[in-house]
C-alpha atoms as a PDB file:
ATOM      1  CA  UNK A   1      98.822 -92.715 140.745  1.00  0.00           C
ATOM      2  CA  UNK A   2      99.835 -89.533 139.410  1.00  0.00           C
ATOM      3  CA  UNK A   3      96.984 -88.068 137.404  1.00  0.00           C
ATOM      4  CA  UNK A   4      97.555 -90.197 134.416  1.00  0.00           C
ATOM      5  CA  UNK A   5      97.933 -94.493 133.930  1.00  0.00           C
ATOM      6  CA  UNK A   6      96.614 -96.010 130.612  1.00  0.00           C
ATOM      7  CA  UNK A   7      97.724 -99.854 131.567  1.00  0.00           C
ATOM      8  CA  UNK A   8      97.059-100.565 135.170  1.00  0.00           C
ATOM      9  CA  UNK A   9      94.717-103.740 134.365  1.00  0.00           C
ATOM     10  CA  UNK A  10      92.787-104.587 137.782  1.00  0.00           C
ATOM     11  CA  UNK A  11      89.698-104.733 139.374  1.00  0.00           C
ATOM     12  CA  UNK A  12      89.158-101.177 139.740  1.00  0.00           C
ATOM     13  CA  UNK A  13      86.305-100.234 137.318  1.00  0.00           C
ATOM     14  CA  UNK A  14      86.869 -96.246 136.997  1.00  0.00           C
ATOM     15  CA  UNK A  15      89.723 -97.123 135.283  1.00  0.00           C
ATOM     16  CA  UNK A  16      88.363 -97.524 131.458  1.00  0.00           C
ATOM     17  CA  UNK A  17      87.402 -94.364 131.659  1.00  0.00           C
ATOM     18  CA  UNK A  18      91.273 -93.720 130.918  1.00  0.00           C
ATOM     19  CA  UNK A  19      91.717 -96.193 128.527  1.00  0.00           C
ATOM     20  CA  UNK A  20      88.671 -98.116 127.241  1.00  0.00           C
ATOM     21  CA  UNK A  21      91.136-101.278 126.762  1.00  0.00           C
ATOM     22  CA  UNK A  22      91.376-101.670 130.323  1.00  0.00           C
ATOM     23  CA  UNK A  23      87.189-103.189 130.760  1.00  0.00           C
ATOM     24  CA  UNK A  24      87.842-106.826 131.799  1.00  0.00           C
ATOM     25  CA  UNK A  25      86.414-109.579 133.545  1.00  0.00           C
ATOM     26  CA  UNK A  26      87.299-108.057 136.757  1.00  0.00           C
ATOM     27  CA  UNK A  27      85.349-105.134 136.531  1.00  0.00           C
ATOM     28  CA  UNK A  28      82.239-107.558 135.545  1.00  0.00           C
ATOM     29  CA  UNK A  29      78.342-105.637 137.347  1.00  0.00           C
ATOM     30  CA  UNK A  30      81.157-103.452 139.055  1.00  0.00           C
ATOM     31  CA  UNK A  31      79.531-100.045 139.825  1.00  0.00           C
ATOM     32  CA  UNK A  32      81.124 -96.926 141.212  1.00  0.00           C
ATOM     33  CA  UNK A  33      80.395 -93.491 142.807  1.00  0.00           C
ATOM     34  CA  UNK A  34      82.935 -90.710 142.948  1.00  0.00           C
ATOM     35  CA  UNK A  35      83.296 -87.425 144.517  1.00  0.00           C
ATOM     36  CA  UNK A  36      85.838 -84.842 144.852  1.00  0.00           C
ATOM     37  CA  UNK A  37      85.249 -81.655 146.670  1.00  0.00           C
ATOM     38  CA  UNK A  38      87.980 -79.598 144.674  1.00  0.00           C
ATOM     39  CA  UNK A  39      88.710 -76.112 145.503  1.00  0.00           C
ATOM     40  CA  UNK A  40      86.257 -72.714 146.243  1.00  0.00           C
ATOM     41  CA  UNK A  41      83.057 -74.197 145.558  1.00  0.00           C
ATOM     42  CA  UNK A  42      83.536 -77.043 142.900  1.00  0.00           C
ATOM     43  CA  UNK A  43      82.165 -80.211 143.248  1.00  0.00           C
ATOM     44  CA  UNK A  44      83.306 -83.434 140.804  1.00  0.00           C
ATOM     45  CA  UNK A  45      80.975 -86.232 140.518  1.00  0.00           C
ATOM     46  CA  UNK A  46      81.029 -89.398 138.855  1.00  0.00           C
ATOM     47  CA  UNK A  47      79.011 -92.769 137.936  1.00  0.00           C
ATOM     48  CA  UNK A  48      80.621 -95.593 136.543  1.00  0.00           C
ATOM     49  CA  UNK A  49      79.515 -99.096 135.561  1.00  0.00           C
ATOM     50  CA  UNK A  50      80.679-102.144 133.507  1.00  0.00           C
ATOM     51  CA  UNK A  51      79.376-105.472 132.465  1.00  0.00           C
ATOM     52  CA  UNK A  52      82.376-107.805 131.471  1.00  0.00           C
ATOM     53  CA  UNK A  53      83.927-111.648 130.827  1.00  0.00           C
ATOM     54  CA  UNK A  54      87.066-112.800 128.836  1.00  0.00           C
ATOM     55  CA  UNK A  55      86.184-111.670 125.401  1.00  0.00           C
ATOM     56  CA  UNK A  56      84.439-108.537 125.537  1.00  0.00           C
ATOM     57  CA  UNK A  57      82.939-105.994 128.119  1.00  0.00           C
ATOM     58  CA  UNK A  58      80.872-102.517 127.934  1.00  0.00           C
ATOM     59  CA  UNK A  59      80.726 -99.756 130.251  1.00  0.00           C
ATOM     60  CA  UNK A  60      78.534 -96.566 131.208  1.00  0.00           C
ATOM     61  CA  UNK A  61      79.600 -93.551 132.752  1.00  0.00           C
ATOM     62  CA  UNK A  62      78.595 -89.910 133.733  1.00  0.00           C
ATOM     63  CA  UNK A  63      80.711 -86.919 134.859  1.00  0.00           C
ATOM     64  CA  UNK A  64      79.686 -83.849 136.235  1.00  0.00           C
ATOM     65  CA  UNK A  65      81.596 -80.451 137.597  1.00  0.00           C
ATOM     66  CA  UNK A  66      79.620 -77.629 139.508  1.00  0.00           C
ATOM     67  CA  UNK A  67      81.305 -74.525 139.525  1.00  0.00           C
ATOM     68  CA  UNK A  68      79.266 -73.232 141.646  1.00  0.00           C
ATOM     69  CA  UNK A  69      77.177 -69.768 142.177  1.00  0.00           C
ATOM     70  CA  UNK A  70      79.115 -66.630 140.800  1.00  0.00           C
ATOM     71  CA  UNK A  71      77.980 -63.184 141.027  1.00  0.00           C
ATOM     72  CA  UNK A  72      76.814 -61.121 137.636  1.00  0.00           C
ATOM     73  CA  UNK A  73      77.954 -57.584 137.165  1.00  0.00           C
ATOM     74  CA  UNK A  74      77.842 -54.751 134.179  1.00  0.00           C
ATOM     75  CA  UNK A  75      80.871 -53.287 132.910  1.00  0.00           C
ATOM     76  CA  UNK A  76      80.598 -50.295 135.538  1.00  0.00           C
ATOM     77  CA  UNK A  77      80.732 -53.404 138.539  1.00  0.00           C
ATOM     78  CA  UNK A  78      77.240 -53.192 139.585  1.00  0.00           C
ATOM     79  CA  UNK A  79      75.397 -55.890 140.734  1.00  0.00           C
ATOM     80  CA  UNK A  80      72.719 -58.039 138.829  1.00  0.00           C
ATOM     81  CA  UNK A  81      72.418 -61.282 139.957  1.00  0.00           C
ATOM     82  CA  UNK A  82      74.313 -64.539 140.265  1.00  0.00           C
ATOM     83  CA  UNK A  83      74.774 -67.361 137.707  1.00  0.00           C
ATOM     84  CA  UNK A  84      75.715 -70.918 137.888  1.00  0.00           C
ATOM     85  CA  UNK A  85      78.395 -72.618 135.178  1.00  0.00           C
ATOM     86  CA  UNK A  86      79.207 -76.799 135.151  1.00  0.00           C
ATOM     87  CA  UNK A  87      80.399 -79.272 132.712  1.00  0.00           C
ATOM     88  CA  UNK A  88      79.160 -82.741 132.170  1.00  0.00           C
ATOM     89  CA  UNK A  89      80.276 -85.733 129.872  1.00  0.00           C
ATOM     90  CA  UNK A  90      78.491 -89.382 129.003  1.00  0.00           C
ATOM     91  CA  UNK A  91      80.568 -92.144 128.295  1.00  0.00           C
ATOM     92  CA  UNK A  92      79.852 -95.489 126.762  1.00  0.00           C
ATOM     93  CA  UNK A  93      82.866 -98.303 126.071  1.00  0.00           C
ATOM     94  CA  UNK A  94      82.550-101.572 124.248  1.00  0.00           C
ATOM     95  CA  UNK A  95      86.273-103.711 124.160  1.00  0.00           C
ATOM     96  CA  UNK A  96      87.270-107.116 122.578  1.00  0.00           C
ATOM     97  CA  UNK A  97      89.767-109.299 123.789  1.00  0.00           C
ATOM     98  CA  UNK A  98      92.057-112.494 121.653  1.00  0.00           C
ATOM     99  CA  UNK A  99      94.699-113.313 123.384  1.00  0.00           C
ATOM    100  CA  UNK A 100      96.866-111.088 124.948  1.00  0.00           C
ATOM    101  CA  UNK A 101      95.189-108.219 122.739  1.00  0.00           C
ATOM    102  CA  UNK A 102      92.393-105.928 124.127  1.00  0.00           C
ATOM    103  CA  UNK A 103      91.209-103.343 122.177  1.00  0.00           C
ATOM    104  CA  UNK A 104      88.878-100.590 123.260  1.00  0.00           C
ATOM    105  CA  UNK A 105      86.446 -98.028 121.528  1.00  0.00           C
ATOM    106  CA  UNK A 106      85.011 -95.197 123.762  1.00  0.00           C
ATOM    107  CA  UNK A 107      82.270 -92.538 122.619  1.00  0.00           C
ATOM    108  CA  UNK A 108      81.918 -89.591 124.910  1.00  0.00           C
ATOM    109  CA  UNK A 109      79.706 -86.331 124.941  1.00  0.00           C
ATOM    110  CA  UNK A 110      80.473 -83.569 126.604  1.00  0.00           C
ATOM    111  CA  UNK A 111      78.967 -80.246 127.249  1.00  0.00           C
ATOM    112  CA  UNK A 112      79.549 -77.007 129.654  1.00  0.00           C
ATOM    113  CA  UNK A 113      76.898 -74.078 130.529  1.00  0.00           C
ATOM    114  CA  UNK A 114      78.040 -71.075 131.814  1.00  0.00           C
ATOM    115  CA  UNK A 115      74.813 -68.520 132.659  1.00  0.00           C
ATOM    116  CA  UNK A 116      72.583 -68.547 129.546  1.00  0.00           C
ATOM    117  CA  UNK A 117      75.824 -69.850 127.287  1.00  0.00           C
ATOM    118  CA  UNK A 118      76.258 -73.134 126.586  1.00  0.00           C
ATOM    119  CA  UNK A 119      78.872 -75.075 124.281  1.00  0.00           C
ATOM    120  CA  UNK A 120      78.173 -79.229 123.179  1.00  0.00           C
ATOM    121  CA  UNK A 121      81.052 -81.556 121.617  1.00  0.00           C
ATOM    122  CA  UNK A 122      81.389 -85.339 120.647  1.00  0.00           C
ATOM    123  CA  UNK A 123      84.935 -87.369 121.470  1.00  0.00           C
ATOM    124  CA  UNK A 124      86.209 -90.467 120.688  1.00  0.00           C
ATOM    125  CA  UNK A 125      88.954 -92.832 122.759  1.00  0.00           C
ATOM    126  CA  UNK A 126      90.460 -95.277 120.931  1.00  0.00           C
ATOM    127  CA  UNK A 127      92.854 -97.722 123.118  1.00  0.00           C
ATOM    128  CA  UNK A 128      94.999-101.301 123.011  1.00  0.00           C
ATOM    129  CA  UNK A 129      96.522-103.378 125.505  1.00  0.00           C
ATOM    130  CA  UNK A 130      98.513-106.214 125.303  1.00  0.00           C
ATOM    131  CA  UNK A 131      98.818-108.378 128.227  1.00  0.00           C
ATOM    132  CA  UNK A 132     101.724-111.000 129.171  1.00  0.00           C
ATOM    133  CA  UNK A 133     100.458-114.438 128.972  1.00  0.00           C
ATOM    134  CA  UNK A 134     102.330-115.715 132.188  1.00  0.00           C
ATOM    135  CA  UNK A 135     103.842-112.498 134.073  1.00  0.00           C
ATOM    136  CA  UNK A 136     101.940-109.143 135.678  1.00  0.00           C
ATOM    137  CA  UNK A 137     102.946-107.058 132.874  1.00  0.00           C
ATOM    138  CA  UNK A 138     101.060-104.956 130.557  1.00  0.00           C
ATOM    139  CA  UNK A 139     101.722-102.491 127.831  1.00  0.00           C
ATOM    140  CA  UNK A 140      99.454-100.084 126.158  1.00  0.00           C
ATOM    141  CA  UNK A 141      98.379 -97.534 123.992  1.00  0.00           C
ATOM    142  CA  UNK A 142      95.639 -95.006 124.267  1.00  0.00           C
ATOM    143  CA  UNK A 143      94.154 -92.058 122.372  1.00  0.00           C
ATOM    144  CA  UNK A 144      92.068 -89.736 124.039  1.00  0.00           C
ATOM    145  CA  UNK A 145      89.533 -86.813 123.338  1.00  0.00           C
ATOM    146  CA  UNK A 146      89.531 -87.142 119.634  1.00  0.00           C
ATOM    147  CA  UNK A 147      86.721 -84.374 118.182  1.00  0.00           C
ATOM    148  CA  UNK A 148      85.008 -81.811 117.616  1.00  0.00           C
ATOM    149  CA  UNK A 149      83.028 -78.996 118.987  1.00  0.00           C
ATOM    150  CA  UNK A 150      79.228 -79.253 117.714  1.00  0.00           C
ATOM    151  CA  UNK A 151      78.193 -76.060 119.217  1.00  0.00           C
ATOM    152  CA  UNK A 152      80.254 -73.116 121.007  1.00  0.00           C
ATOM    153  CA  UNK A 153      79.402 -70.659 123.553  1.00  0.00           C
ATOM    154  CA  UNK A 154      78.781 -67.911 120.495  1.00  0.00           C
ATOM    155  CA  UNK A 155      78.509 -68.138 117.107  1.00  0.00           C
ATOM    156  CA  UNK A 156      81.123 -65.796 117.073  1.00  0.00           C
ATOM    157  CA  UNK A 157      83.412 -67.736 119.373  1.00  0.00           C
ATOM    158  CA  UNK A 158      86.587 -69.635 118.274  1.00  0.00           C
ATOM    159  CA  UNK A 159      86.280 -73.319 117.951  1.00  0.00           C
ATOM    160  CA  UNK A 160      88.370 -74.151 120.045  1.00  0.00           C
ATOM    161  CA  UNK A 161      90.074 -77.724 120.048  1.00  0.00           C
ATOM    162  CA  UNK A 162      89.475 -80.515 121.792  1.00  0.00           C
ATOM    163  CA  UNK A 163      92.067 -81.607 124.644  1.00  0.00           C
ATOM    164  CA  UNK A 164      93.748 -84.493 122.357  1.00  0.00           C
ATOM    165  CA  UNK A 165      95.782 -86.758 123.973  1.00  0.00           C
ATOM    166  CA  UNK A 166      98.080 -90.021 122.768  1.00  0.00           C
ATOM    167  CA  UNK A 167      99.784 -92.052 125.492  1.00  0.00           C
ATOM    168  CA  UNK A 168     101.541 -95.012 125.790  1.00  0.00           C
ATOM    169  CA  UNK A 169     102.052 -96.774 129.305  1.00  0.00           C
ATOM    170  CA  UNK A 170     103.457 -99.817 130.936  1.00  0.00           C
ATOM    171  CA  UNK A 171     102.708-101.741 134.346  1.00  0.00           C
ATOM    172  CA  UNK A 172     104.639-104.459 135.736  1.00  0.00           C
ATOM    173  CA  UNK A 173     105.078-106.052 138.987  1.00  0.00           C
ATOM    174  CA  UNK A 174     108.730-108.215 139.353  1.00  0.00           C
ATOM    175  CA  UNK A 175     107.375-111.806 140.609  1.00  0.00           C
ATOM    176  CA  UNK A 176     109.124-111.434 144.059  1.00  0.00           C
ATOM    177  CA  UNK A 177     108.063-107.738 145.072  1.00  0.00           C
ATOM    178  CA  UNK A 178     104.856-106.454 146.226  1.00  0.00           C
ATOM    179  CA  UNK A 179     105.378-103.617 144.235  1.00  0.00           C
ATOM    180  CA  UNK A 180     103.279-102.816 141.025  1.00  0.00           C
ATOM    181  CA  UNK A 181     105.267-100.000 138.703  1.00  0.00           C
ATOM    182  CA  UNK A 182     103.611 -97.702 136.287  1.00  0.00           C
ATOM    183  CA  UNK A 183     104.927 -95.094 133.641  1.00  0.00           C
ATOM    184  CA  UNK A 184     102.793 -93.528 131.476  1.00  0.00           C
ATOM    185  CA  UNK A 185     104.104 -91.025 128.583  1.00  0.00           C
ATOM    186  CA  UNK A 186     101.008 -88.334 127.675  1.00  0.00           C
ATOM    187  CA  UNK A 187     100.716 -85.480 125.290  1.00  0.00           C
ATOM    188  CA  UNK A 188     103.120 -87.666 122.648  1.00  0.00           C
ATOM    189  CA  UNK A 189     101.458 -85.568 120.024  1.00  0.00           C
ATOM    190  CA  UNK A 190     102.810 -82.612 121.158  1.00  0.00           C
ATOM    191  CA  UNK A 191     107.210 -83.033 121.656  1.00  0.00           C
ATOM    192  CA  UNK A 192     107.235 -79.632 123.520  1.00  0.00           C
ATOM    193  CA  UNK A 193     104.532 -79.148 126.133  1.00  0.00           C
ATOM    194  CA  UNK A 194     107.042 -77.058 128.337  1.00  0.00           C
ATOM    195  CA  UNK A 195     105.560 -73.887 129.661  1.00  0.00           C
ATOM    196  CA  UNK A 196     108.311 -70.451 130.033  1.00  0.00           C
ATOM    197  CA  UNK A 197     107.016 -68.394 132.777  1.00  0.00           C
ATOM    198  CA  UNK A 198     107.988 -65.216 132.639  1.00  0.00           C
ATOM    199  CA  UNK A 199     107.334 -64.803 136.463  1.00  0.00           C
ATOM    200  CA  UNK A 200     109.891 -67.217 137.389  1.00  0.00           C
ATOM    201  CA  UNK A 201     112.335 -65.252 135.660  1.00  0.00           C
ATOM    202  CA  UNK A 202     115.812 -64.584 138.432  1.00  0.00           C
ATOM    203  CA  UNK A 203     117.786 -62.608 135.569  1.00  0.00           C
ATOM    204  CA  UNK A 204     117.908 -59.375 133.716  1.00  0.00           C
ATOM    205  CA  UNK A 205     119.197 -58.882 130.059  1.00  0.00           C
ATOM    206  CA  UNK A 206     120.941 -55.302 129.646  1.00  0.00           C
ATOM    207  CA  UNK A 207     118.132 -53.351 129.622  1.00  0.00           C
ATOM    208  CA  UNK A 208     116.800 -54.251 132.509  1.00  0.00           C
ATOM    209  CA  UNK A 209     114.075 -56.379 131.586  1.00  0.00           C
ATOM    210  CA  UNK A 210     113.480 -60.203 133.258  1.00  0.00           C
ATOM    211  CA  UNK A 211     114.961 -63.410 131.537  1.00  0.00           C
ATOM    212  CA  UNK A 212     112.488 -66.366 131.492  1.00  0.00           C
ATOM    213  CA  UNK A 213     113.701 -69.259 132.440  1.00  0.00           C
ATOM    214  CA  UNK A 214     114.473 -71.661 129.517  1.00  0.00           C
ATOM    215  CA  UNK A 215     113.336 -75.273 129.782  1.00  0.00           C
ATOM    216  CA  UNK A 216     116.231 -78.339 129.272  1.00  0.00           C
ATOM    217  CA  UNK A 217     115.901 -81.357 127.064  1.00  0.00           C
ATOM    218  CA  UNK A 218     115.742 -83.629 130.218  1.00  0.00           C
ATOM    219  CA  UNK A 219     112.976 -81.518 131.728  1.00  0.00           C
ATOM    220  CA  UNK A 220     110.906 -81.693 128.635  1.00  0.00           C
ATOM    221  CA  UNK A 221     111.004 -85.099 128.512  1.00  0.00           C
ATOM    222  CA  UNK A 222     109.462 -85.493 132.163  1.00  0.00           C
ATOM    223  CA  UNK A 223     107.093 -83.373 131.368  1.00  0.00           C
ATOM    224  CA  UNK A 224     105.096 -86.345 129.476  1.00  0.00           C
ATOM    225  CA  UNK A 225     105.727 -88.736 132.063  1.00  0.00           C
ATOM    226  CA  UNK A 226     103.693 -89.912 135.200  1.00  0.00           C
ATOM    227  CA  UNK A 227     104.612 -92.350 137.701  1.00  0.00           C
ATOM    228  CA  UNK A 228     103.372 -94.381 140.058  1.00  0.00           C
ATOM    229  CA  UNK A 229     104.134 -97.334 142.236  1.00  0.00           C
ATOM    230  CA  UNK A 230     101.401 -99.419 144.181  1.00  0.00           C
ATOM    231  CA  UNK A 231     102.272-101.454 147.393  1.00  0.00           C
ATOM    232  CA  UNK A 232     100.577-104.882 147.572  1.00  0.00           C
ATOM    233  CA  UNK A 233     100.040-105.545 151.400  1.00  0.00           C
ATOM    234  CA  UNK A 234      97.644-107.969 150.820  1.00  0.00           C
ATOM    235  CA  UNK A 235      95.187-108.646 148.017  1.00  0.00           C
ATOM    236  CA  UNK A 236      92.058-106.589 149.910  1.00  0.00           C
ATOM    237  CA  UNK A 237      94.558-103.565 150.637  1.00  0.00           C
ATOM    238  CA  UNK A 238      97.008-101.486 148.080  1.00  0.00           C
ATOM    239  CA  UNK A 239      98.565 -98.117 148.898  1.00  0.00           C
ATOM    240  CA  UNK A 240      99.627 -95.972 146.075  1.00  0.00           C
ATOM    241  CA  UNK A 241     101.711 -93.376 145.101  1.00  0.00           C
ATOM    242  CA  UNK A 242     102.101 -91.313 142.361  1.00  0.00           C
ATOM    243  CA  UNK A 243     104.175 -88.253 140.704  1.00  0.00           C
ATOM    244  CA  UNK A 244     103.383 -86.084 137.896  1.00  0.00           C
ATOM    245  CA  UNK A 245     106.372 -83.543 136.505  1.00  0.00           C
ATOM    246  CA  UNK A 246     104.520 -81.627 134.524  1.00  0.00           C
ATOM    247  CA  UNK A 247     102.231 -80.632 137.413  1.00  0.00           C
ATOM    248  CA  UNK A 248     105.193 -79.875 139.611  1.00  0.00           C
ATOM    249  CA  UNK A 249     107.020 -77.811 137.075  1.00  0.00           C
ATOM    250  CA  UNK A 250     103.473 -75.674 136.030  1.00  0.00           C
ATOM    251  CA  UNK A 251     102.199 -75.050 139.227  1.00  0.00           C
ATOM    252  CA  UNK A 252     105.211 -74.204 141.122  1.00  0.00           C
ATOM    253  CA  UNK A 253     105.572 -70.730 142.959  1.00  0.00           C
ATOM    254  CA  UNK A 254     108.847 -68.731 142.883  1.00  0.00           C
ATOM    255  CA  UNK A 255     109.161 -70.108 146.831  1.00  0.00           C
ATOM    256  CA  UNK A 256     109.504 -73.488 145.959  1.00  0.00           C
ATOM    257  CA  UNK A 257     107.175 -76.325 144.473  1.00  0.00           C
ATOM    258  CA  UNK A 258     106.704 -77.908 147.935  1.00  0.00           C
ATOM    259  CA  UNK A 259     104.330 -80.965 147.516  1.00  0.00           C
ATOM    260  CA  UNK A 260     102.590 -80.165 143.774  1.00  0.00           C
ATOM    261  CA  UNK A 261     102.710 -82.785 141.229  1.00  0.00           C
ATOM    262  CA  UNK A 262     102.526 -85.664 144.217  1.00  0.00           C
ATOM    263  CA  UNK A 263      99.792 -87.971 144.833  1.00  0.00           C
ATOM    264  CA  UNK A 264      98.723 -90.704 147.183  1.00  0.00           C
ATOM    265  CA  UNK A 265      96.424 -92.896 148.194  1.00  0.00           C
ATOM    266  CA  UNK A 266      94.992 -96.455 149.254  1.00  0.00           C
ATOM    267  CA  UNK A 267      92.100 -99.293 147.914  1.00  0.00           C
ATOM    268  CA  UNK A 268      90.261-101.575 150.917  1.00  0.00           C
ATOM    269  CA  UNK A 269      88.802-104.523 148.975  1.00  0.00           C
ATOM    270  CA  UNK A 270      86.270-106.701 150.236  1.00  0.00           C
ATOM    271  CA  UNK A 271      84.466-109.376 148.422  1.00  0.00           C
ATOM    272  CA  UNK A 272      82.537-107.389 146.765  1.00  0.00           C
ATOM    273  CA  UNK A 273      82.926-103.868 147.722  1.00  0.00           C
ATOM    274  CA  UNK A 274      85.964-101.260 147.412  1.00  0.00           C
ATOM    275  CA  UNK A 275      86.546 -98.088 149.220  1.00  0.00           C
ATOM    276  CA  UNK A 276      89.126 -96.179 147.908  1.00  0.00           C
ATOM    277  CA  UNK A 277      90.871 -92.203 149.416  1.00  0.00           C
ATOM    278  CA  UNK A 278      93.266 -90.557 147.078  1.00  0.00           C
ATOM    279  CA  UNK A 279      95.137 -86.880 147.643  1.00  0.00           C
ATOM    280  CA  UNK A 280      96.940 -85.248 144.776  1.00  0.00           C
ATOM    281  CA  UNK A 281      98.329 -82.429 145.337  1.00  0.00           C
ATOM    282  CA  UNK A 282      97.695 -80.091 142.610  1.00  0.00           C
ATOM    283  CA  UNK A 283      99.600 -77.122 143.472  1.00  0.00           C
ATOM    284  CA  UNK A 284     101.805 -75.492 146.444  1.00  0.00           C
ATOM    285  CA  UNK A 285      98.883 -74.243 148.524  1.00  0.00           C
ATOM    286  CA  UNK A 286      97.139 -78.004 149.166  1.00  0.00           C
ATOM    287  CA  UNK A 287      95.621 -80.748 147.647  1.00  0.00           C
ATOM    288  CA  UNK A 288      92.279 -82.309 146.195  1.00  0.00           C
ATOM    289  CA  UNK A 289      91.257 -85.707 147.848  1.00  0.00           C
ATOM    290  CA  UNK A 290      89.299 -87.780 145.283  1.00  0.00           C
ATOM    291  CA  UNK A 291      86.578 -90.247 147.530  1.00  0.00           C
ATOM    292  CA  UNK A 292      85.006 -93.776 145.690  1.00  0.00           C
ATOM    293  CA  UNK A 293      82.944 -96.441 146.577  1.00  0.00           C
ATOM    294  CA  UNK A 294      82.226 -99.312 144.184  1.00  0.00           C
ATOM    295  CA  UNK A 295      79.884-102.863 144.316  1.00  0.00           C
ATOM    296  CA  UNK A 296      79.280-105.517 143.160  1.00  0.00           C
ATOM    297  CA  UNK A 297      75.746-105.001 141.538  1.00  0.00           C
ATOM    298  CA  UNK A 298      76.004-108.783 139.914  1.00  0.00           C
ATOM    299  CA  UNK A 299      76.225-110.122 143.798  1.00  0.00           C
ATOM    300  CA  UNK A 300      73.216-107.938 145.573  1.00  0.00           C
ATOM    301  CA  UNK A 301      70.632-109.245 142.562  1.00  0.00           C
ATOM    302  CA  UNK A 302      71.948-112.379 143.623  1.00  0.00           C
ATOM    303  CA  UNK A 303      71.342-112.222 147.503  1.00  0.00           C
ATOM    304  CA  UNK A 304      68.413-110.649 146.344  1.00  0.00           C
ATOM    305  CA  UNK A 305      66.799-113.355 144.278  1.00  0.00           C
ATOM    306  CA  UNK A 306      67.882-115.737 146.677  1.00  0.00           C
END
């Protein structure tokens, strides 16, 4: 769906891990596994579970990235080992719901070790929804990564700050389609998130020396937003699709952006299991394909007991 959606309210229970507004009845003994084989050697890895009804719900959830095995030189480039480096975050989420109001707290820990380095940090997500009593529409707000580093790399490093993000996204689905529309504005902190790159530059000034290329006000403004648009087929299958400008416009080459900033995928839903493939293509050279598999952990204790 793009990379980004902070108000898609459905069964899928990843998805308070973008907003923790969105845990709802829906999602209630959901659990989830997710992995993404991204590029060179990293791996993505995920857990995800949530325990909901109509007036509140919690959730649990673990990240992990594995960079993999690198090799260790000296200054002069001679060998002396190999070291690993990953990152890892724990997420809990507690939400309340009167009326049409959600609202969402989500406390997160996060840390990364990089050979004998490591670096901790705490962040909180703070999110609302509001939900149309009678029509599939929903409207929400979300703020994300709000911290601070409790321990860097070196005492000597910078603090560097955490990846703060306010958005504010809308999904609605017009009573006679079977299309479900999403638009979700990101980085609203920040008015200018426009990169110039130099390397793109297809002018000289008079001495010679290359021109960026300067950014429009229409192009910054797409910058911040994602969309994405979900076909209905049936209510056990949904194919998606999903475009991010910002990732087209970063990631392009010189050549051409080709396929970066698009996305796509599909959810199979069974009573009480999903299987869901998405692809989002990342930059001009290929894509990441994102894998998950969730149950119903409330039905197996049940066949079970019985």
């Amino acid at each position: 769906m793009g990379g980004a959606n902070a108000s898609q309210r459905d069964f899928d229970v990843n998805r308070w891990l973008s907003n923790p507004a969105l845990l709802n009845a829906g999602t209630n003994r959901y659990a989830s596994l997710n992995y993404v084989p991204m590029f060179g050697q990293i791996r993505h890895l995920s857990a995800v579970y949530a325990a909901a009804d109509s007036a509140q719900g919690t959730g649990g959830g673990v990240q992990y990235f594995d960079y993999g095995t690198f090799q260790e030189t000296d200054a002069a480039g001679n060998v002396l080992g190999t070291f690993r480096a990953s990152e890892y975050a724990a997420t809990t989420a507690h939400s309340r719901t009167r009326g049409a109001y959600t609202v969402g707290v989500a406390v997160r820990l996060v840390g990364a070790n990089i050979a004998e380095y490591s670096s901790y940090a705490a962040a909180v997500d703070v999110g609302g929804l509001w939900q149309h009593p009678r029509h599939d529409w929903t409207v929400a707000l979300v703020v994300r990564n709000a911290g601070l580093v409790l321990k860097r790399f070196a005492p000597d490093a910078d603090r560097a700050p955490l990846p703060l993000d306010v958005q504010i996204g809308t999904t609605f689905k017009p009573k006679f389609m079977p299309f479900r529309f999403s638009i979700t504005a990101h980085h609203l902190h920040q008015p200018d998130i426009a990169y110039d790159d130099p390397a793109l530059a297809d002018n000289l000034d008079a001495n010679g020396n290359p021109v960026a290329q300067r950014v429009g006000l229409a192009d910054k403004v797409a910058r911040h937003l994602v969309i994405g648009t979900e076909l209905v087929l049936a209510k056990a299958f949904h194919l998606r699709v999903g475009y991010n400008h910002l990732v087209r416009q970063e990631m392009r080459l010189p050549g051409g952006s080709f396929g970066a900033g698009f996305s796509f995928g599909f959810l199979l839903k069974t009573k009480n299991l999903q299987l869901g493939y998405a692809r989002f293509y990342q930059q001009p050279a290929g894509g990441v394909s994102y894998l998950t598999v969730s149950g119903n952990l409330g039905a197996a204790i049940r066949r079970k007991k019985s």
